[in-house]
N, C-alpha and C. Protein backbone atom coordinates (compact mmCIF):
# COMPACT_ATOMS: atom_id res chain seq x y z
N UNK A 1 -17.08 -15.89 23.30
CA UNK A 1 -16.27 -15.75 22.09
C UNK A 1 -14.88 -15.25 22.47
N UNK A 2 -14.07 -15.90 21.90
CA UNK A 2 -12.55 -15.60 22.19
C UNK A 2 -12.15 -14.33 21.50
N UNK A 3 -10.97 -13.74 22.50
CA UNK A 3 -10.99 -12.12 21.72
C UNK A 3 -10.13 -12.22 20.64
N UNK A 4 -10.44 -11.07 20.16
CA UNK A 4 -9.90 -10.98 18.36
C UNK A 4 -8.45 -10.72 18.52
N UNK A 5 -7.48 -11.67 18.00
CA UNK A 5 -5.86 -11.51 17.78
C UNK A 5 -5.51 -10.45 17.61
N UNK A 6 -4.47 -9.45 18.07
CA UNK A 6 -4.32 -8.34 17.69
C UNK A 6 -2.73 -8.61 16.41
N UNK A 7 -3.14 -7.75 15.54
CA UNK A 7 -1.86 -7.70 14.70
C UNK A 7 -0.50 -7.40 15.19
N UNK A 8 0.10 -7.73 15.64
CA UNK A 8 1.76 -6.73 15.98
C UNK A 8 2.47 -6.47 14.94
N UNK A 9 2.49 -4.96 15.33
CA UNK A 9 3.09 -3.68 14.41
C UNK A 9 4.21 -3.39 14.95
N UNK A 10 5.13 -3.23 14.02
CA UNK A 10 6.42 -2.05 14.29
C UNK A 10 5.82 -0.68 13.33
N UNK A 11 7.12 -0.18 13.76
CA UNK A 11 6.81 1.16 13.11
C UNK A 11 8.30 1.82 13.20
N UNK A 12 8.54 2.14 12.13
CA UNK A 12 10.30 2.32 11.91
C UNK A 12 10.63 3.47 10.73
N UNK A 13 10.99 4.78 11.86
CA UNK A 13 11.21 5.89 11.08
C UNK A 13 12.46 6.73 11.98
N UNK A 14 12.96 7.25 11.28
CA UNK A 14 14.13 8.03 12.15
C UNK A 14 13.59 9.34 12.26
N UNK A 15 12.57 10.04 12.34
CA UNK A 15 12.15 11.36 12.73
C UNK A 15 10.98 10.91 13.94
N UNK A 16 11.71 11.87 14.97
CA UNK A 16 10.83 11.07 16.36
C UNK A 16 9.10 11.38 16.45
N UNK A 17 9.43 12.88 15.47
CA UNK A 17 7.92 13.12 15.71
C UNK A 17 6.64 12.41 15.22
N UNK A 18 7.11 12.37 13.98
CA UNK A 18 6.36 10.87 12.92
C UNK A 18 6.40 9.83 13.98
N UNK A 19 7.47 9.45 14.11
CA UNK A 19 7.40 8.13 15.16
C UNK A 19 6.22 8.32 16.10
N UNK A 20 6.42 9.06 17.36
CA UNK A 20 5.23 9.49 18.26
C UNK A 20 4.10 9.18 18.11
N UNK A 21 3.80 10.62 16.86
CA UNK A 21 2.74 10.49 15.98
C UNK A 21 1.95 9.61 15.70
N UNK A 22 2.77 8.48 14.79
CA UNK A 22 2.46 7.40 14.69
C UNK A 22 1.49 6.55 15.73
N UNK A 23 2.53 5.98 16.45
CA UNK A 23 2.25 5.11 17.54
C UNK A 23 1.32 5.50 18.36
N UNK A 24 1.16 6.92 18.52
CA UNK A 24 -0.05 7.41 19.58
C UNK A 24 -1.47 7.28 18.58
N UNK A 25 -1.45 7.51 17.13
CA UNK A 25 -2.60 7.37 16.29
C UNK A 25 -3.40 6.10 16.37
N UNK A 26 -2.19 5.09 15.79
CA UNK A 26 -2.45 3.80 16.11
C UNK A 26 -2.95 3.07 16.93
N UNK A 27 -2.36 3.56 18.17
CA UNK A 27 -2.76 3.10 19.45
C UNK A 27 -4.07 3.25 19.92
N UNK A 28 -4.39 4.92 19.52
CA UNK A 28 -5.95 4.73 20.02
C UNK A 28 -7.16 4.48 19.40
N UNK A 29 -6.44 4.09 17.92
CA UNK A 29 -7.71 3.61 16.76
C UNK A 29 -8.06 1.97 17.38
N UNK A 30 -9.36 1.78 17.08
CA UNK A 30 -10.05 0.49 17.86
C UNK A 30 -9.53 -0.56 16.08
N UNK A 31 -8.49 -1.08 15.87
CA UNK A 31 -8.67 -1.24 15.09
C UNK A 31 -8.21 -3.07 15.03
N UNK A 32 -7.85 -3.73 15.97
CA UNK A 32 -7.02 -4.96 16.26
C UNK A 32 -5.15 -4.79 16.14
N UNK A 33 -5.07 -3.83 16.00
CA UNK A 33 -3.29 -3.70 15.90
C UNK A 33 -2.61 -3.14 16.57
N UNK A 34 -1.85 -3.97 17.41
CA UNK A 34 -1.19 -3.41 18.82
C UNK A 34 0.38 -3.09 18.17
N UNK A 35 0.72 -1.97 18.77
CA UNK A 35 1.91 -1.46 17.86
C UNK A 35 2.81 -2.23 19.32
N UNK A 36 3.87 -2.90 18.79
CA UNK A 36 4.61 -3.50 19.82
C UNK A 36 6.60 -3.00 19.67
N UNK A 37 6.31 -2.50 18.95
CA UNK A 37 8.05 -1.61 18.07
C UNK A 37 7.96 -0.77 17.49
N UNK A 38 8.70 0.38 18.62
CA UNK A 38 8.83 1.35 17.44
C UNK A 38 9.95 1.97 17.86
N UNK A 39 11.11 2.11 16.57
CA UNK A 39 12.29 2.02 16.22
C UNK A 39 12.55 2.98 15.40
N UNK A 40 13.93 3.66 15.67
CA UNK A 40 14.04 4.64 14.63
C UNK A 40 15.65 4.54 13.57
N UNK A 41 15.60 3.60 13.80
CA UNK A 41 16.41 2.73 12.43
C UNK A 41 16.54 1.43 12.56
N UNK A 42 16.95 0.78 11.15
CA UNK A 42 16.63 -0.40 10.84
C UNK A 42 17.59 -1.47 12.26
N UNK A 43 18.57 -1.24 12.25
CA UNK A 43 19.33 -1.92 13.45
C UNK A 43 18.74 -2.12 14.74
N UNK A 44 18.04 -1.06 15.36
CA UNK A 44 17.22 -0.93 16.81
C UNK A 44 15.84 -1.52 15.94
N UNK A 45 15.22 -1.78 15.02
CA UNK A 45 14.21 -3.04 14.44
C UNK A 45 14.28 -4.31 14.80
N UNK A 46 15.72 -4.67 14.10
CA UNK A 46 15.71 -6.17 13.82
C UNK A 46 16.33 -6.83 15.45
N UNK A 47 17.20 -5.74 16.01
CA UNK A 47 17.68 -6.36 17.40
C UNK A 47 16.63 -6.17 18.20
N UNK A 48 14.96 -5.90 18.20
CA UNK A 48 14.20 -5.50 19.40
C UNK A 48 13.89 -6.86 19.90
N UNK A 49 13.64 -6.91 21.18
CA UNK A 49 13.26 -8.70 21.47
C UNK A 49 12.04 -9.09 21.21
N UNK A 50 11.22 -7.80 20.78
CA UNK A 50 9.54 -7.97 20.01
C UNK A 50 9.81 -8.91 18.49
N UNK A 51 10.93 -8.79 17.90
CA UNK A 51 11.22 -9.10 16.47
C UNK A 51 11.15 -10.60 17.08
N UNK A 52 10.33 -11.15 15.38
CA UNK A 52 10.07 -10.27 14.30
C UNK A 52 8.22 -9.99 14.63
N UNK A 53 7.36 -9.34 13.93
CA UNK A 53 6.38 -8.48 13.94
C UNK A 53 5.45 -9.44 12.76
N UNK A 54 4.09 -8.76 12.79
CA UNK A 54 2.78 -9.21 11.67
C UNK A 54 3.16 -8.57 10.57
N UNK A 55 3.61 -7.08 11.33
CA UNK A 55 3.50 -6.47 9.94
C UNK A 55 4.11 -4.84 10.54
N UNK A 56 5.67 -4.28 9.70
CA UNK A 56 6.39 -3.41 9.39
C UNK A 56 6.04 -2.37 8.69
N UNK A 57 6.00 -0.77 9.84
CA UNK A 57 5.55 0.53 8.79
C UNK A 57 7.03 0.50 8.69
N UNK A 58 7.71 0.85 7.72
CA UNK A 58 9.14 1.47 7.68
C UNK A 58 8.99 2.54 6.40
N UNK A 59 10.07 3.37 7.16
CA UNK A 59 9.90 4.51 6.23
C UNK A 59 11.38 3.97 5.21
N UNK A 60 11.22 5.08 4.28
CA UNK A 60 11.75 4.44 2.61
C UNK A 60 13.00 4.96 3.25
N UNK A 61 13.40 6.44 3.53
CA UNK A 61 14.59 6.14 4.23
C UNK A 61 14.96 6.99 5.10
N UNK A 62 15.60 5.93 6.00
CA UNK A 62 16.93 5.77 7.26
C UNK A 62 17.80 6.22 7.06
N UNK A 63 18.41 6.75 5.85
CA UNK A 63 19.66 7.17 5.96
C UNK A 63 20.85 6.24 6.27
N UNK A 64 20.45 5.09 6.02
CA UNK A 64 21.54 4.31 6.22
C UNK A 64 22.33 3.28 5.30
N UNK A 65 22.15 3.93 4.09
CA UNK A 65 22.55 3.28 2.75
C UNK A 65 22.28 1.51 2.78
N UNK A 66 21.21 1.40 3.22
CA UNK A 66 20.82 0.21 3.23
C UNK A 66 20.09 0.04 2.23
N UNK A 67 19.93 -0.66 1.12
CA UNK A 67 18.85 -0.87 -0.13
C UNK A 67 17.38 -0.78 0.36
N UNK A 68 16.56 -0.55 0.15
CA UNK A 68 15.02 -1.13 0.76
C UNK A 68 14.76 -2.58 0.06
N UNK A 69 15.02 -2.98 -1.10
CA UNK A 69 15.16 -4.21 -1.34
C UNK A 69 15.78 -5.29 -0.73
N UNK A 70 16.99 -4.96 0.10
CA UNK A 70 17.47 -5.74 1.21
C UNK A 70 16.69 -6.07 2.45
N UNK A 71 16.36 -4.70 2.61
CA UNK A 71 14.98 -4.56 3.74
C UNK A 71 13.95 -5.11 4.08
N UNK A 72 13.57 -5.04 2.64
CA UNK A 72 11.91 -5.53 2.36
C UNK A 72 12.52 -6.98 2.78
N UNK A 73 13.34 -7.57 1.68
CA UNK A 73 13.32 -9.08 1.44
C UNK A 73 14.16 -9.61 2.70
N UNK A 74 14.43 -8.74 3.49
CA UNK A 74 14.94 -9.02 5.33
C UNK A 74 13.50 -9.75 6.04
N UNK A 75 12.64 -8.71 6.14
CA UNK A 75 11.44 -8.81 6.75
C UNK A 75 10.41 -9.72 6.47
N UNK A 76 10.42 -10.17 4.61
CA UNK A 76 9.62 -11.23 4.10
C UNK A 76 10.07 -12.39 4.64
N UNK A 77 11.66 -12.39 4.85
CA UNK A 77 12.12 -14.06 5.06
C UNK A 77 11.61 -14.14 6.37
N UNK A 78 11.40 -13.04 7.64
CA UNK A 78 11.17 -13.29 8.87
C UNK A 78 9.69 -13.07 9.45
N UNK A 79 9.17 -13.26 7.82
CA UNK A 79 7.48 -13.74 8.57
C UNK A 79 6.51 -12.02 8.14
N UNK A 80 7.21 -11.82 7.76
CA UNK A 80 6.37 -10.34 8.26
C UNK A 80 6.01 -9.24 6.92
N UNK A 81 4.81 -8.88 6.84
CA UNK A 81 4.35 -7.82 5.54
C UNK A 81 5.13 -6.66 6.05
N UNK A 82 5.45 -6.16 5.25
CA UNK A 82 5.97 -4.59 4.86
C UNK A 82 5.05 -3.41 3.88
N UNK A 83 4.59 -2.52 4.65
CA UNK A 83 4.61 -1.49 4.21
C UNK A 83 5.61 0.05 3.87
N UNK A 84 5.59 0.17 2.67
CA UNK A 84 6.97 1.50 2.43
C UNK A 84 5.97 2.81 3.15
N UNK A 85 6.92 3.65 3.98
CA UNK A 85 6.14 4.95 3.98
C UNK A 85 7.30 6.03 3.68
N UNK A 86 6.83 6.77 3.32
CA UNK A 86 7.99 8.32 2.42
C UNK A 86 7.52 9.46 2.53
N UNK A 87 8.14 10.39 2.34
CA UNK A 87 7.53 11.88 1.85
C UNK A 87 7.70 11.65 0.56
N UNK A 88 7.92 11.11 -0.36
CA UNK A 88 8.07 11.35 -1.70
C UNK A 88 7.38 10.00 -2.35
N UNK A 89 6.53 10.51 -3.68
CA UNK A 89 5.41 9.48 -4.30
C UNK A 89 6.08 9.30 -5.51
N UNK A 90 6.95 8.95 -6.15
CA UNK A 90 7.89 8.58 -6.99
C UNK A 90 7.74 7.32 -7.75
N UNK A 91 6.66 7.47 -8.48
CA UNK A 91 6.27 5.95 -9.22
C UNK A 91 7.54 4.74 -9.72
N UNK A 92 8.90 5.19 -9.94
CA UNK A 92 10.01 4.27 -10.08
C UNK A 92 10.26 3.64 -8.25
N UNK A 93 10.41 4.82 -7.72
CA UNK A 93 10.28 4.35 -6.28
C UNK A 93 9.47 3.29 -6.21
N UNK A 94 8.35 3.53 -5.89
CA UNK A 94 7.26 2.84 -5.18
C UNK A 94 7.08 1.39 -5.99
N UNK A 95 7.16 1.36 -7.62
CA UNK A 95 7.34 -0.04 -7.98
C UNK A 95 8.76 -0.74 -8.01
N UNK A 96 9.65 -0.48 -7.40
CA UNK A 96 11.00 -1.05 -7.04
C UNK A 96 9.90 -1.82 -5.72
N UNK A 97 9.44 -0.96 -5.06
CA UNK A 97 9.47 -1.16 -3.37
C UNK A 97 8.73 -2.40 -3.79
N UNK A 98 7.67 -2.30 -4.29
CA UNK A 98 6.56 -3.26 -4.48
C UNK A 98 7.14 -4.42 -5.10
N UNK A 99 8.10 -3.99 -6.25
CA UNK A 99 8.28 -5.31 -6.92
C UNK A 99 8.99 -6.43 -6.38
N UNK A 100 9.96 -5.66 -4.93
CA UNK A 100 10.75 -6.24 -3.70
C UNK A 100 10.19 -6.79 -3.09
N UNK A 101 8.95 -6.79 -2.95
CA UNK A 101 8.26 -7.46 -2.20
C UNK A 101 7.23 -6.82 -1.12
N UNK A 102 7.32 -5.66 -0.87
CA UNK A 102 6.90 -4.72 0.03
C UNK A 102 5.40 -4.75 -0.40
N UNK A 103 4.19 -5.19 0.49
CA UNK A 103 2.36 -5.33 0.49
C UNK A 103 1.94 -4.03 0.34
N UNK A 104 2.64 -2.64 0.35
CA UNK A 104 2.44 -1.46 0.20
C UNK A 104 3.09 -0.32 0.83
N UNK A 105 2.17 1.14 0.04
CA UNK A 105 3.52 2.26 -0.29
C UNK A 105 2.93 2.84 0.07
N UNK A 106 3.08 4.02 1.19
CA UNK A 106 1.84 5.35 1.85
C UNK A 106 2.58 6.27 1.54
N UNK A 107 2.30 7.52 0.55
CA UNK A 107 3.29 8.79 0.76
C UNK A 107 2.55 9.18 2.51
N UNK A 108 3.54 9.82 3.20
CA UNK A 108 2.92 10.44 4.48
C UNK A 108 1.84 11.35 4.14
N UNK A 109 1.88 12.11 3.30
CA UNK A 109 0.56 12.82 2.54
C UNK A 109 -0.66 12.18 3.03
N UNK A 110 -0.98 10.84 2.69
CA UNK A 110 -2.37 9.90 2.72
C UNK A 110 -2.78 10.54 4.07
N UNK A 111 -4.05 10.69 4.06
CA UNK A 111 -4.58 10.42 5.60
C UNK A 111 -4.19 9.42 6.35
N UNK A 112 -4.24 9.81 7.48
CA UNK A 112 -3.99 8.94 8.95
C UNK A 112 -4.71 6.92 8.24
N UNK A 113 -5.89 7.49 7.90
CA UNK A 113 -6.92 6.18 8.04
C UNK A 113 -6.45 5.11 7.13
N UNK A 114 -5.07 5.84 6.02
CA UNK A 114 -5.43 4.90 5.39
C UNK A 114 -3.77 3.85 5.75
N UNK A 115 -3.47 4.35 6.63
CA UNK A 115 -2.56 3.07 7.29
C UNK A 115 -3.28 2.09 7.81
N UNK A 116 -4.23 2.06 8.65
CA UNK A 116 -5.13 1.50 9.08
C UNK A 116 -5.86 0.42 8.26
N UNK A 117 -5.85 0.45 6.92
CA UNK A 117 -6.63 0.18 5.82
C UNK A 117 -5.29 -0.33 5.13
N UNK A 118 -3.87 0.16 5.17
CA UNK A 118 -3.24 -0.95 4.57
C UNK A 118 -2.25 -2.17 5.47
N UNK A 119 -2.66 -1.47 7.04
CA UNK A 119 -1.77 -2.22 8.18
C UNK A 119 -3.04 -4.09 8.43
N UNK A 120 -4.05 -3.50 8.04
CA UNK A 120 -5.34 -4.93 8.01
C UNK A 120 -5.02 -5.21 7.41
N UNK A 121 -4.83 -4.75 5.58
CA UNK A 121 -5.07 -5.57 4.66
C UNK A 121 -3.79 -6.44 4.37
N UNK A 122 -2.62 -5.75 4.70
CA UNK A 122 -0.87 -6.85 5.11
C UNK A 122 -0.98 -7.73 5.92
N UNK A 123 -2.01 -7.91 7.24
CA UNK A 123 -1.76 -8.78 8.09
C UNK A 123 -3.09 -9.68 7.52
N UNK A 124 -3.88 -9.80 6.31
CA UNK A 124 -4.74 -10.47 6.21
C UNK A 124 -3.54 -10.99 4.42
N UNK A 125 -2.71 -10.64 4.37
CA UNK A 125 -1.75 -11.24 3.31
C UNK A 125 -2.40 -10.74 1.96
N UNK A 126 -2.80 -9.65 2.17
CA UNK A 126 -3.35 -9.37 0.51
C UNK A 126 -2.18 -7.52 0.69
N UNK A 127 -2.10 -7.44 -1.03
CA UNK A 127 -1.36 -6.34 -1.54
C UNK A 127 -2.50 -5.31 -1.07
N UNK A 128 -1.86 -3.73 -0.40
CA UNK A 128 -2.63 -2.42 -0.79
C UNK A 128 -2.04 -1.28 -1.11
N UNK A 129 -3.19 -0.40 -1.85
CA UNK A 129 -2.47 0.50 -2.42
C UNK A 129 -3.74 1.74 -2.53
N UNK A 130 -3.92 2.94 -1.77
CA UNK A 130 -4.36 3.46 -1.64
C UNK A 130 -5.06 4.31 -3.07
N UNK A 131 -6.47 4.71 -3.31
CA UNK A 131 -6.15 5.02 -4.81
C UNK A 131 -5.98 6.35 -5.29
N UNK A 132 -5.51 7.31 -4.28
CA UNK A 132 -4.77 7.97 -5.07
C UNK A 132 -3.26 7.66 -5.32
N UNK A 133 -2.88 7.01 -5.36
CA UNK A 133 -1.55 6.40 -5.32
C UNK A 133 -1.61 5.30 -6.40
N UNK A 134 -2.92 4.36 -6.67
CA UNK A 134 -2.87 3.38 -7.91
C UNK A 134 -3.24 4.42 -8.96
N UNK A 135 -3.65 5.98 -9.23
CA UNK A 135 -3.98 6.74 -10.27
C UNK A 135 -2.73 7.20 -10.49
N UNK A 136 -1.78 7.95 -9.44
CA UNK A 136 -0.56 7.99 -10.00
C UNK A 136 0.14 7.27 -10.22
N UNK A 137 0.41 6.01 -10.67
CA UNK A 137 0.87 4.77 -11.46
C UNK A 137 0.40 4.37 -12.32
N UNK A 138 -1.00 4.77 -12.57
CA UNK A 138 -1.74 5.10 -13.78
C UNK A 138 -1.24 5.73 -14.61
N UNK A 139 -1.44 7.05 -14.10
CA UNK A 139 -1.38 8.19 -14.96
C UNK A 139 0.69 7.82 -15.51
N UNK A 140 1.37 7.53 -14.47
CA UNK A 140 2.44 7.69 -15.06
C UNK A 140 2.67 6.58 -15.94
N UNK A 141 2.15 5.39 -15.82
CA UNK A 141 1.93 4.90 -17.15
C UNK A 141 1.73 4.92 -18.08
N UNK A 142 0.53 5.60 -18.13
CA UNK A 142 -0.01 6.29 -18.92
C UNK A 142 0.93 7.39 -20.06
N UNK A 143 1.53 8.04 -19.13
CA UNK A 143 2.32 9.22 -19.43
C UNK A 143 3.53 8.82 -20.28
N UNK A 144 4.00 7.51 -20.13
CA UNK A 144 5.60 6.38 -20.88
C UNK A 144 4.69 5.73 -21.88
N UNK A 145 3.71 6.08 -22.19
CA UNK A 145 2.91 5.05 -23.56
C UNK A 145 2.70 6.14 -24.24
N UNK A 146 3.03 5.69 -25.86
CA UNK A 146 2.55 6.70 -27.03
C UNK A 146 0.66 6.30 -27.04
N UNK A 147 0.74 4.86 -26.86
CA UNK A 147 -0.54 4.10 -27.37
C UNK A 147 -1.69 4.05 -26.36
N UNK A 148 -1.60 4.78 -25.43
CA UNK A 148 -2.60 5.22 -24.27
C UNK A 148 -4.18 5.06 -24.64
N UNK A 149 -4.81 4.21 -24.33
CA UNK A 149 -6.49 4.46 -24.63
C UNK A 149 -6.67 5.82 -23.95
N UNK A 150 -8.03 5.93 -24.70
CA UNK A 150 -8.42 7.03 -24.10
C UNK A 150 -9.94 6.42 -23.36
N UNK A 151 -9.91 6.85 -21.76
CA UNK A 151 -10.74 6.46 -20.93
C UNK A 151 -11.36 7.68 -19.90
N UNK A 152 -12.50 7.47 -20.16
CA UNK A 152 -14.02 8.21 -19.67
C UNK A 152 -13.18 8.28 -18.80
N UNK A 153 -14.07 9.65 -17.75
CA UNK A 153 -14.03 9.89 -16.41
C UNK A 153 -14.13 8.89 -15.46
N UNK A 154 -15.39 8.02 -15.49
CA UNK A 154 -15.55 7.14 -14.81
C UNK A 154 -14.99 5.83 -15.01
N UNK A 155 -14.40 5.55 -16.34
CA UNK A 155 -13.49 4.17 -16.83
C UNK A 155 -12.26 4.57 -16.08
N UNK A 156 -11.59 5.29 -15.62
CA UNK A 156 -10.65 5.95 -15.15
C UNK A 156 -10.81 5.33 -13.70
N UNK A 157 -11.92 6.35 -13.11
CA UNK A 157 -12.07 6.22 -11.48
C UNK A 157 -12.34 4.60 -11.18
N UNK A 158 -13.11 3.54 -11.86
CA UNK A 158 -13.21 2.47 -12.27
C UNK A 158 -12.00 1.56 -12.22
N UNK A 159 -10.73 1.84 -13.14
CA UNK A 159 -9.71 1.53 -13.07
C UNK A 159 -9.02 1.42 -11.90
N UNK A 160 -9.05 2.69 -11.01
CA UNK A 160 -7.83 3.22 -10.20
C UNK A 160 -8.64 2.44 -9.10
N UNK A 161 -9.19 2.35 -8.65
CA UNK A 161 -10.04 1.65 -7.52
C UNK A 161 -9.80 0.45 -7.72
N UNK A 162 -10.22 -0.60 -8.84
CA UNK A 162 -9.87 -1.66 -8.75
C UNK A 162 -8.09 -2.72 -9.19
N UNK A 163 -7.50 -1.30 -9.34
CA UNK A 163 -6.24 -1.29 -9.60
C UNK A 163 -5.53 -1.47 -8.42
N UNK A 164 -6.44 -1.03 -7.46
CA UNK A 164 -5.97 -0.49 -5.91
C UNK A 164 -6.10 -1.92 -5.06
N UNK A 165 -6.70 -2.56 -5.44
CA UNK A 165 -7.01 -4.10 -4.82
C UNK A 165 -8.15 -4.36 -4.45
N UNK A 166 -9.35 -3.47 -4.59
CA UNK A 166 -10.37 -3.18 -4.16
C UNK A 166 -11.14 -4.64 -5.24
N UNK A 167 -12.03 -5.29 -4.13
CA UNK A 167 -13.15 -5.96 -4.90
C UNK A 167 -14.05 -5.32 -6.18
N UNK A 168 -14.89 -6.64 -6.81
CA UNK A 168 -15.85 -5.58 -7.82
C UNK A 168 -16.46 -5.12 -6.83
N UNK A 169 -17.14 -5.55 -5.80
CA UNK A 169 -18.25 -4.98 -4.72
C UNK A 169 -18.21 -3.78 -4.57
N UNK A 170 -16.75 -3.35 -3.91
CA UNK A 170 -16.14 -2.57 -3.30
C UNK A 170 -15.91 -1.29 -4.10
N UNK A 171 -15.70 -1.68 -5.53
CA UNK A 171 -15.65 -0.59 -6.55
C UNK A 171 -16.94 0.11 -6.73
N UNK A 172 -17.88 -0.90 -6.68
CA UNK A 172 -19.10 -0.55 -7.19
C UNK A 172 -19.85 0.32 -6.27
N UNK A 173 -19.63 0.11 -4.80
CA UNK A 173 -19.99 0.83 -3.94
C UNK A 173 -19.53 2.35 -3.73
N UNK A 174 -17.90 2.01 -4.20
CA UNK A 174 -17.49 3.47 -4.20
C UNK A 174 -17.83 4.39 -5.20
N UNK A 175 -18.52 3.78 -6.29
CA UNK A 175 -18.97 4.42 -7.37
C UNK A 175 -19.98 4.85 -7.43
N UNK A 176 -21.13 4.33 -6.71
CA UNK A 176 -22.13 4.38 -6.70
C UNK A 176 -23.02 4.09 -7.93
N UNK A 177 -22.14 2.45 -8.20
CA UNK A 177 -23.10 1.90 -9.34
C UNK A 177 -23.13 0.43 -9.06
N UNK A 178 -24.12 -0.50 -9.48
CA UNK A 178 -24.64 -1.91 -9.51
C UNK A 178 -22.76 -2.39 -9.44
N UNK A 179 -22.93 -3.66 -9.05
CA UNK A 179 -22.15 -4.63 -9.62
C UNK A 179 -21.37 -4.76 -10.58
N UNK A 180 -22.57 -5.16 -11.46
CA UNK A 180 -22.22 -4.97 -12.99
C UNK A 180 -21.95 -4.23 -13.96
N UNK A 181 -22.36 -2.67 -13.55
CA UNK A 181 -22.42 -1.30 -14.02
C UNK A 181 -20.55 -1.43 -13.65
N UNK A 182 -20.36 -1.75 -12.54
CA UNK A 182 -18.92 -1.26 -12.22
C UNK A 182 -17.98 -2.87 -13.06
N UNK A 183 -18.10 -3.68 -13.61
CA UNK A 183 -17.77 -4.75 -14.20
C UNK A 183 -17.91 -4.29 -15.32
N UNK A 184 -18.57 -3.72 -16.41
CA UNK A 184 -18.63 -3.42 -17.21
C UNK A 184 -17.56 -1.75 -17.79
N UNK A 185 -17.45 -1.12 -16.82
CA UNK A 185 -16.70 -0.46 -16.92
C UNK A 185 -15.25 -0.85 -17.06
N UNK A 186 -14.90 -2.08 -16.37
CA UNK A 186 -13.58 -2.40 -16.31
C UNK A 186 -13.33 -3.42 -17.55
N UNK A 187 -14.29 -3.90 -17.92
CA UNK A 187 -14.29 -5.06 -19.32
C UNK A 187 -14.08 -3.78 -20.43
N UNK A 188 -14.68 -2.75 -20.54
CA UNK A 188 -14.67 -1.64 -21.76
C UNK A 188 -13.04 -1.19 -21.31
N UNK A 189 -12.21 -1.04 -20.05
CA UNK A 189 -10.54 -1.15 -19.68
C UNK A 189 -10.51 -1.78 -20.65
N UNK A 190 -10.32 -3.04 -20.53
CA UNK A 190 -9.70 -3.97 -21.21
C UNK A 190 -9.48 -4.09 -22.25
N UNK A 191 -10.86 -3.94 -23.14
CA UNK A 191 -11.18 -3.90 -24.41
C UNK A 191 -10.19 -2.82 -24.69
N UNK A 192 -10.36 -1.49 -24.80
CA UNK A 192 -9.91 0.01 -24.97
C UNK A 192 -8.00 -0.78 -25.09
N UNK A 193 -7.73 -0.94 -24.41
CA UNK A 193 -6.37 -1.44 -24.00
C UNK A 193 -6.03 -2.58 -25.11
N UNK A 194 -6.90 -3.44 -25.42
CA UNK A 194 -6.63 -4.33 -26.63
C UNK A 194 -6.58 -3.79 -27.82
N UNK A 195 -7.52 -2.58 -27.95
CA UNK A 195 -7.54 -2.36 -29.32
C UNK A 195 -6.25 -1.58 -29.22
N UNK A 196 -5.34 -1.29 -28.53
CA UNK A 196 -4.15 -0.40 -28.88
C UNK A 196 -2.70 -1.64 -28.57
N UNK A 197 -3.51 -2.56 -28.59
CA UNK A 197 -2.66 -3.39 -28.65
C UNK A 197 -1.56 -3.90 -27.13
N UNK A 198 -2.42 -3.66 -26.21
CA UNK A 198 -1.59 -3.34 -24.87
C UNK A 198 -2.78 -4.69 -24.47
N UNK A 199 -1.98 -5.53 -23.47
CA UNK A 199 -2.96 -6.11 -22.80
C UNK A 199 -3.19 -6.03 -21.30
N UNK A 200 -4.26 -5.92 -20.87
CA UNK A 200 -4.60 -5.63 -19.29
C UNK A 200 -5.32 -6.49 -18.58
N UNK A 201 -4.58 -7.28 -18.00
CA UNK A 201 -5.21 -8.49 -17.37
C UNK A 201 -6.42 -7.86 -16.19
């Protein structure tokens, strides 16, 4: 059997220690993703002779009055997923980043693992979003609506999981309920959301 493709990663932050950090984490997780760039601003990125990459950690900012929307939509034209990473979880932030185009947003907060979990899921071309991070986009949604359903504990945790990109499977497992137990929770979303006149695909 032929060996498994490795992803090539950059990794692009202007604080060396993060950088390090980074790249040494990465490196020794068994995970298929060979970090092949790592850069500590956007200029020493795009000129490396590794460019362009599978898939871009870049942090939100460089300090270099560069838009991240320029950024993002730099990196989309040249083949490559983007992930935003920040110290700051700023729900206007993070859906600019996303709506730019960027496959996902890590406050540095997240655990280590879950770069790992959104550096696969960019190089397999699907959106991620860790779920404490799809609850605070929730909740701040939540928070700009007069007309807010009101949703159970578990219609909630239900939500934010599969808000997150997560399969029904995947929800259901984390829930520790059937299939359908976790499908049914997200159809009573919906419903709850219609009757206030909001619709939730």
């Amino acid at each position: 059997m032929p060996p498994r493709p490795c992803l090539r990663l950059a990794i692009v932050d202007d604080q060396q220690m993060v950088l390090s950090a980074l790249h040494a984490w990465v490196g020794q997780a068994d995970a298929g993703i060979e970090v092949v760039i790592t850069a500590p601003s956007w200029a020493e990125l795009i000129s490396h002779p590794a460019f362009p990459v599978d898939v871009v950690l870049l942090d939100l900012d460089l300090g270099d009055d560069i838009p991240a929307s320029v950024k993002i939509s730099t990196l989309r034209q040249a083949g490559a997923a983007v992930i935003m990473i920040s110290n700051l979880a700023d729900p206007a932030g993070i859906k600019a980043c996303l709506a730019a185009g960027a496959a996902g947003y890590l406050p540095k907060a997240e655990p280590a693992e879950e770069i790992l979990r959104a550096v696969s899921a960019s190089g397999r071309g699907e959106a991620y979003m860790s779920p404490s991070l799809a609850t605070l986009l929730v909740e701040d949604q939540e928070a700009r609506t007069e007309s807010a359903p009101a949703l159970s504990p578990q219609e909630l945790r239900a939500l934010t999981l599969y808000a997150s990109g997560l399969p029904m499977k995947s929800v259901a497992r984390r829930l520790g309920v059937t299939t359908h137990t976790a499908k049914s929770y997200i159809d009573r979303v919906r419903d709850k959301y219609a009757e206030v006149g909001r619709e939730a695909r």
